[in-house]
Protein backbone atom coordinates (compact mmCIF):
# COMPACT_ATOMS: atom_id res chain seq x y z
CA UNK A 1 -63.22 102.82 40.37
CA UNK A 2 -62.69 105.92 42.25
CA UNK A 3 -65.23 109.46 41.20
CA UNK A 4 -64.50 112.96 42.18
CA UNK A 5 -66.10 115.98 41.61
CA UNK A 6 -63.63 118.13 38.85
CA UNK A 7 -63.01 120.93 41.04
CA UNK A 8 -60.69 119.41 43.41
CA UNK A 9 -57.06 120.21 43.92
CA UNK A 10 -54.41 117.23 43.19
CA UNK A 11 -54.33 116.93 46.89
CA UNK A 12 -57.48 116.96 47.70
CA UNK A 13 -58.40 114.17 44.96
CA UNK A 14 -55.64 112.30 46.18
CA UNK A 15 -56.92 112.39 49.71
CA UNK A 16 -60.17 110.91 47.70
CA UNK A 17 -58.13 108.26 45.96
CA UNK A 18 -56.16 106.98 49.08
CA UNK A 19 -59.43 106.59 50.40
CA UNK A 20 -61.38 105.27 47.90
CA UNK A 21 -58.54 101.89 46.94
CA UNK A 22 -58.79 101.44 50.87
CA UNK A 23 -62.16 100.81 51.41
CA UNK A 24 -62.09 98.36 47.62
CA UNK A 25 -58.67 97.15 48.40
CA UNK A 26 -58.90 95.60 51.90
CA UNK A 27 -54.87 95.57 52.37
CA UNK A 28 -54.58 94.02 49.01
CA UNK A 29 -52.18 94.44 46.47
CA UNK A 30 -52.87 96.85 43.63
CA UNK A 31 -51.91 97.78 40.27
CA UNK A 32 -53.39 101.57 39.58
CA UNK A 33 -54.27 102.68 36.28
CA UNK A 34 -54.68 106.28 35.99
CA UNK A 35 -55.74 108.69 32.78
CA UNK A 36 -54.96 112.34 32.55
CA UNK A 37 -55.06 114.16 35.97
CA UNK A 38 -55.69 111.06 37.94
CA UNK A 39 -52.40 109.93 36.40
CA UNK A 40 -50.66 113.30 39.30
CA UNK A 41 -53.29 112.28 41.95
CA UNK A 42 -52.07 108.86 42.00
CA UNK A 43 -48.65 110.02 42.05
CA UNK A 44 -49.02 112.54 45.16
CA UNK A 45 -50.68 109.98 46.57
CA UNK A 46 -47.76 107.17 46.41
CA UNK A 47 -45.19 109.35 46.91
CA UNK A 48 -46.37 112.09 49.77
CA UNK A 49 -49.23 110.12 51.19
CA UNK A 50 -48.01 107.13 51.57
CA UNK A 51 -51.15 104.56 52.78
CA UNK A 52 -50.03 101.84 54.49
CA UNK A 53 -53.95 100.36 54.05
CA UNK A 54 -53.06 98.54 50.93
CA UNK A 55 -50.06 97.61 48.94
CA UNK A 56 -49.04 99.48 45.70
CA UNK A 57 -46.89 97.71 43.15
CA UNK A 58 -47.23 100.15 40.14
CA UNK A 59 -48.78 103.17 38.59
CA UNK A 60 -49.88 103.68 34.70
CA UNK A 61 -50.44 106.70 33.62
CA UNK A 62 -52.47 107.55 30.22
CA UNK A 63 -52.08 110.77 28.78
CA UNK A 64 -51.35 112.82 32.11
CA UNK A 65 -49.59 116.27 32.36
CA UNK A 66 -46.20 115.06 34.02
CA UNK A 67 -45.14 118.49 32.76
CA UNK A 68 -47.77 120.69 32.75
CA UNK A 69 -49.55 121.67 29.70
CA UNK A 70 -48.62 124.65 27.11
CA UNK A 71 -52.77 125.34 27.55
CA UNK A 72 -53.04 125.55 30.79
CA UNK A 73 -49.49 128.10 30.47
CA UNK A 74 -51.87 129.83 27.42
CA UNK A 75 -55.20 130.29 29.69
CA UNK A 76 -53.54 131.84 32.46
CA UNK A 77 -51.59 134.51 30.36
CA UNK A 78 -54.30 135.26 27.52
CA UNK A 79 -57.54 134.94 29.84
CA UNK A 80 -56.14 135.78 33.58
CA UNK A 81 -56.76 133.30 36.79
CA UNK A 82 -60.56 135.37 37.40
CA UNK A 83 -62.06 135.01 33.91
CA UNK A 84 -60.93 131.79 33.60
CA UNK A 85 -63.51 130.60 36.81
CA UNK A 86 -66.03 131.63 33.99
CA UNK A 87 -64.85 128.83 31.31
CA UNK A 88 -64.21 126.35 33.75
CA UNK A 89 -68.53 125.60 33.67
CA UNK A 90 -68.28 124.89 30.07
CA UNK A 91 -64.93 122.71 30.01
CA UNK A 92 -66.48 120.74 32.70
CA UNK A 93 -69.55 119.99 30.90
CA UNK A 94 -67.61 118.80 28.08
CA UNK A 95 -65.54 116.27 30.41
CA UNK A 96 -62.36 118.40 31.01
CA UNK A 97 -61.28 118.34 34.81
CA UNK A 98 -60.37 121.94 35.77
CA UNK A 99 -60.14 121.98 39.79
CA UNK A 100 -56.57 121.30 39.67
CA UNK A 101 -56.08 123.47 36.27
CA UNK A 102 -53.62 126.42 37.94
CA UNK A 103 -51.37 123.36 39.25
CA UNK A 104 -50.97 122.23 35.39
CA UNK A 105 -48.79 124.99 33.94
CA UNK A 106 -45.48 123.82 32.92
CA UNK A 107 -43.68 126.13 35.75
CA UNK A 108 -45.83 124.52 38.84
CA UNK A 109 -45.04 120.86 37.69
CA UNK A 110 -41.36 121.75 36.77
CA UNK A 111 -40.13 123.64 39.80
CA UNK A 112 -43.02 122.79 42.31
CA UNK A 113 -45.44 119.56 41.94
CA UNK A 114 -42.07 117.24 40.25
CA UNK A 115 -39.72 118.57 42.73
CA UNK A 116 -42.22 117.89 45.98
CA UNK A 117 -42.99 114.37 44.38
CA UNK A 118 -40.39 111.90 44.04
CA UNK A 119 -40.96 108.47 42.78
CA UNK A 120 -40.78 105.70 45.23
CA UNK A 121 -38.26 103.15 44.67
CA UNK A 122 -40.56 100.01 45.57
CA UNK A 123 -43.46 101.06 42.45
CA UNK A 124 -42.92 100.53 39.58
CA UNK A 125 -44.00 103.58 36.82
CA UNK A 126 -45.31 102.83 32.95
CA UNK A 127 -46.83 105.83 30.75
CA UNK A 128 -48.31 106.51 27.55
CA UNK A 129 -49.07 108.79 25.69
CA UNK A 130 -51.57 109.49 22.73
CA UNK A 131 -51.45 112.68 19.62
CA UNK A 132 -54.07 113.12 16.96
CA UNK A 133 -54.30 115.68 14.16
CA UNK A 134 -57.40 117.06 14.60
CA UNK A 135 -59.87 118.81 11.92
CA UNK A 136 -61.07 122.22 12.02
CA UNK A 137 -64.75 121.16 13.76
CA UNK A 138 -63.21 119.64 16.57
CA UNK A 139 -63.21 120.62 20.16
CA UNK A 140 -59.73 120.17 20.13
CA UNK A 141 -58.55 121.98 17.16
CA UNK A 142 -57.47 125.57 18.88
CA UNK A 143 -55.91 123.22 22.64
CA UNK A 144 -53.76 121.20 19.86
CA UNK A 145 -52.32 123.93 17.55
CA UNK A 146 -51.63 125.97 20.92
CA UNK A 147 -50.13 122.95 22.46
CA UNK A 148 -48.19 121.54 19.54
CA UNK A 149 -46.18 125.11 18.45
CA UNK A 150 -44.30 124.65 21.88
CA UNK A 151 -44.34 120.88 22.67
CA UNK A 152 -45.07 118.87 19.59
CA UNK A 153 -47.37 116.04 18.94
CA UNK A 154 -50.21 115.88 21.58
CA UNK A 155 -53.90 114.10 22.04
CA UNK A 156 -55.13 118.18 22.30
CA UNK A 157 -54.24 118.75 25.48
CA UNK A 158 -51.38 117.11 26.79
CA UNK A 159 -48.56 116.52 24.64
CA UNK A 160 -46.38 113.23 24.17
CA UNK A 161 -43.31 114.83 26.12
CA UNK A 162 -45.61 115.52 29.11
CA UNK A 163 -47.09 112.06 29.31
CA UNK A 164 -43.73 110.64 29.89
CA UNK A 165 -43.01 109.23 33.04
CA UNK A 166 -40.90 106.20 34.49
CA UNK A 167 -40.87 103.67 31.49
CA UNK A 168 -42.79 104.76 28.70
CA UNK A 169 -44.72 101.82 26.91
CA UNK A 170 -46.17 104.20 23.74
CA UNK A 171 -48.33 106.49 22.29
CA UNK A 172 -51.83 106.04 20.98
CA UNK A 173 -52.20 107.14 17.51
CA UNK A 174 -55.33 109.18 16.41
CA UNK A 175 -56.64 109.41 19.87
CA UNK A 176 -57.92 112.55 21.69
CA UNK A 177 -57.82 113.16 25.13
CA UNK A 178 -61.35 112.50 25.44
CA UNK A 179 -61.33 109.14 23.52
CA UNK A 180 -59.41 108.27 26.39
CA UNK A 181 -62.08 108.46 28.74
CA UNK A 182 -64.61 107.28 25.90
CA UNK A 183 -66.53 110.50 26.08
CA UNK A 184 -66.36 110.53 22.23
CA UNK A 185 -67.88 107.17 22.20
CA UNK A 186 -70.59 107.68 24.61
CA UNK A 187 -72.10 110.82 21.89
CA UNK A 188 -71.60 108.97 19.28
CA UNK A 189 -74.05 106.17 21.36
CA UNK A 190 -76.49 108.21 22.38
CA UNK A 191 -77.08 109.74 18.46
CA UNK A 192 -77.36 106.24 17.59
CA UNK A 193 -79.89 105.41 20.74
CA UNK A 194 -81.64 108.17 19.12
CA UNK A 195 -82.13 106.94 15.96
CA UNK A 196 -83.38 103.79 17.17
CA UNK A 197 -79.63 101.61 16.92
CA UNK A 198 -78.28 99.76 19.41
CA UNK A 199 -74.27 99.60 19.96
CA UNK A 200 -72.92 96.06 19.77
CA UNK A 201 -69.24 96.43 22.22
CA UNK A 202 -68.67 98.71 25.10
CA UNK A 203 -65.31 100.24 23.31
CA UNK A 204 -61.76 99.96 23.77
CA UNK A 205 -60.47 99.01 26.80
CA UNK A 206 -58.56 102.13 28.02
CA UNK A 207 -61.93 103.76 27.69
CA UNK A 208 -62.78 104.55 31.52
CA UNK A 209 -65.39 106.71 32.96
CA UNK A 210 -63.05 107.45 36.30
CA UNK A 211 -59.18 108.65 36.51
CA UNK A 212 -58.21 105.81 38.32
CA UNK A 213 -58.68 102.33 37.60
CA UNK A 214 -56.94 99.48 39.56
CA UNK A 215 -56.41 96.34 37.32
CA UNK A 216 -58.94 94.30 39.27
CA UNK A 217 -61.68 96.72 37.74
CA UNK A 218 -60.33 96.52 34.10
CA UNK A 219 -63.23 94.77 32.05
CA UNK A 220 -63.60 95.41 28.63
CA UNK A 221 -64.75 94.06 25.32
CA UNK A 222 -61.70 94.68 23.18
CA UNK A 223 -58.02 95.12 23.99
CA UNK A 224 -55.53 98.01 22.77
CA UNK A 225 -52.89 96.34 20.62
């Protein structure tokens, strides 16, 4: 697995990435499975960096902006690229990455990041996607109703439409954008630590801690049907 701080740019975390599956990959062949914003690393990295250290033979991405987000487009207008600096601290704490979060709006990824970024022929490219209906106490309950008035079913901040990319395998149903990363799991753990219980199964296997995930480093206890 591959870590970067949250306040990169794509191309900076990219540069991280290519770097990263080098010194772990040894020339080997990989298979790179990427959630959210790790999902446009990965693909900046294939397509415009091009490492010849190691061989990629696909990309899966879970859940990541291929077309920008309708929050990110929301932010900028309502809030303004210098008060936004100020949320960025408290989306981060909460597990959102923001250093890339002007490159996500819908018109950077349309007419800049897509168009710069063309798939290569020899990689192959899977996606899913996830969309939940959350309730009124969730974090996600103001990202989702913004997202889903222009874009339609989303996991609260990325919708369905966005995830798509290359051959789409599904969506995850009920399944936030933090479940994805098991964030949700790991509170719901450490209440339960509190209280003296002990958790029995690490979670579902898509749950990762990093963005990137080759298949080589995929353990889990229980698989996604």
């Amino acid at each position: 697995m591959a870590a970067v701080p949250p306040s990169g740019s794509i191309e900076a975390r990219a540069e991280k990435l290519a770097s990263s599956i080098a010194q772990k990959a040894k020339g080997k062949q990989v298979n790179i499975i990427a959630h959210s914003m790790g999902g446009l690393d990965s693909r900046y990295m294939i397509s415009r960096l091009r490492p010849t250290d190691f061989k990629i033979l696909s990309l899966t991405t879970i859940a990541s902006p291929h077309r920008g987000s309708a929050f990110a487009d929301y932010m900028f207008e309502t809030i303004g690229p210098r008060r936004i600096k100020r949320i960025y601290k408290v989306m981060e704490y909460f597990g959102f990455e923001t250093g890339a979060f002007s490159q996500l709006t819908q018109e950077y990824m349309k007419n800049s990041f897509n168009k710069r970024t063309p798939d290569i022929e020899d990689v192959k490219y899977y996606s899913y996607g996830a969309s939940l209906e959350p309730n009124k106490w969730s974090v996600f309950a103001a990202s989702h109703a913004i997202v889903k008035r222009t874009e339609g079913l989303n996991d609260g901040l990325v919708s369905i439409q966005s995830s798509q990319w290359g051959d789409y395998k599904g969506t995850l149903i009920g399944v936030s954008h933090l479940d994805l990363i098991n964030w949700t799991n790991r509170m719901k753990w450490w209440f339960w630590e509190l209280t003296g219980s002990k958790r029995k199964y690490g979670g579902p296997c898509l749950a990762m801690r990093s963005p990137w995930l080759t298949t080589k480093q995929l353990q889990c206890d229980s698989v996604l049907s």
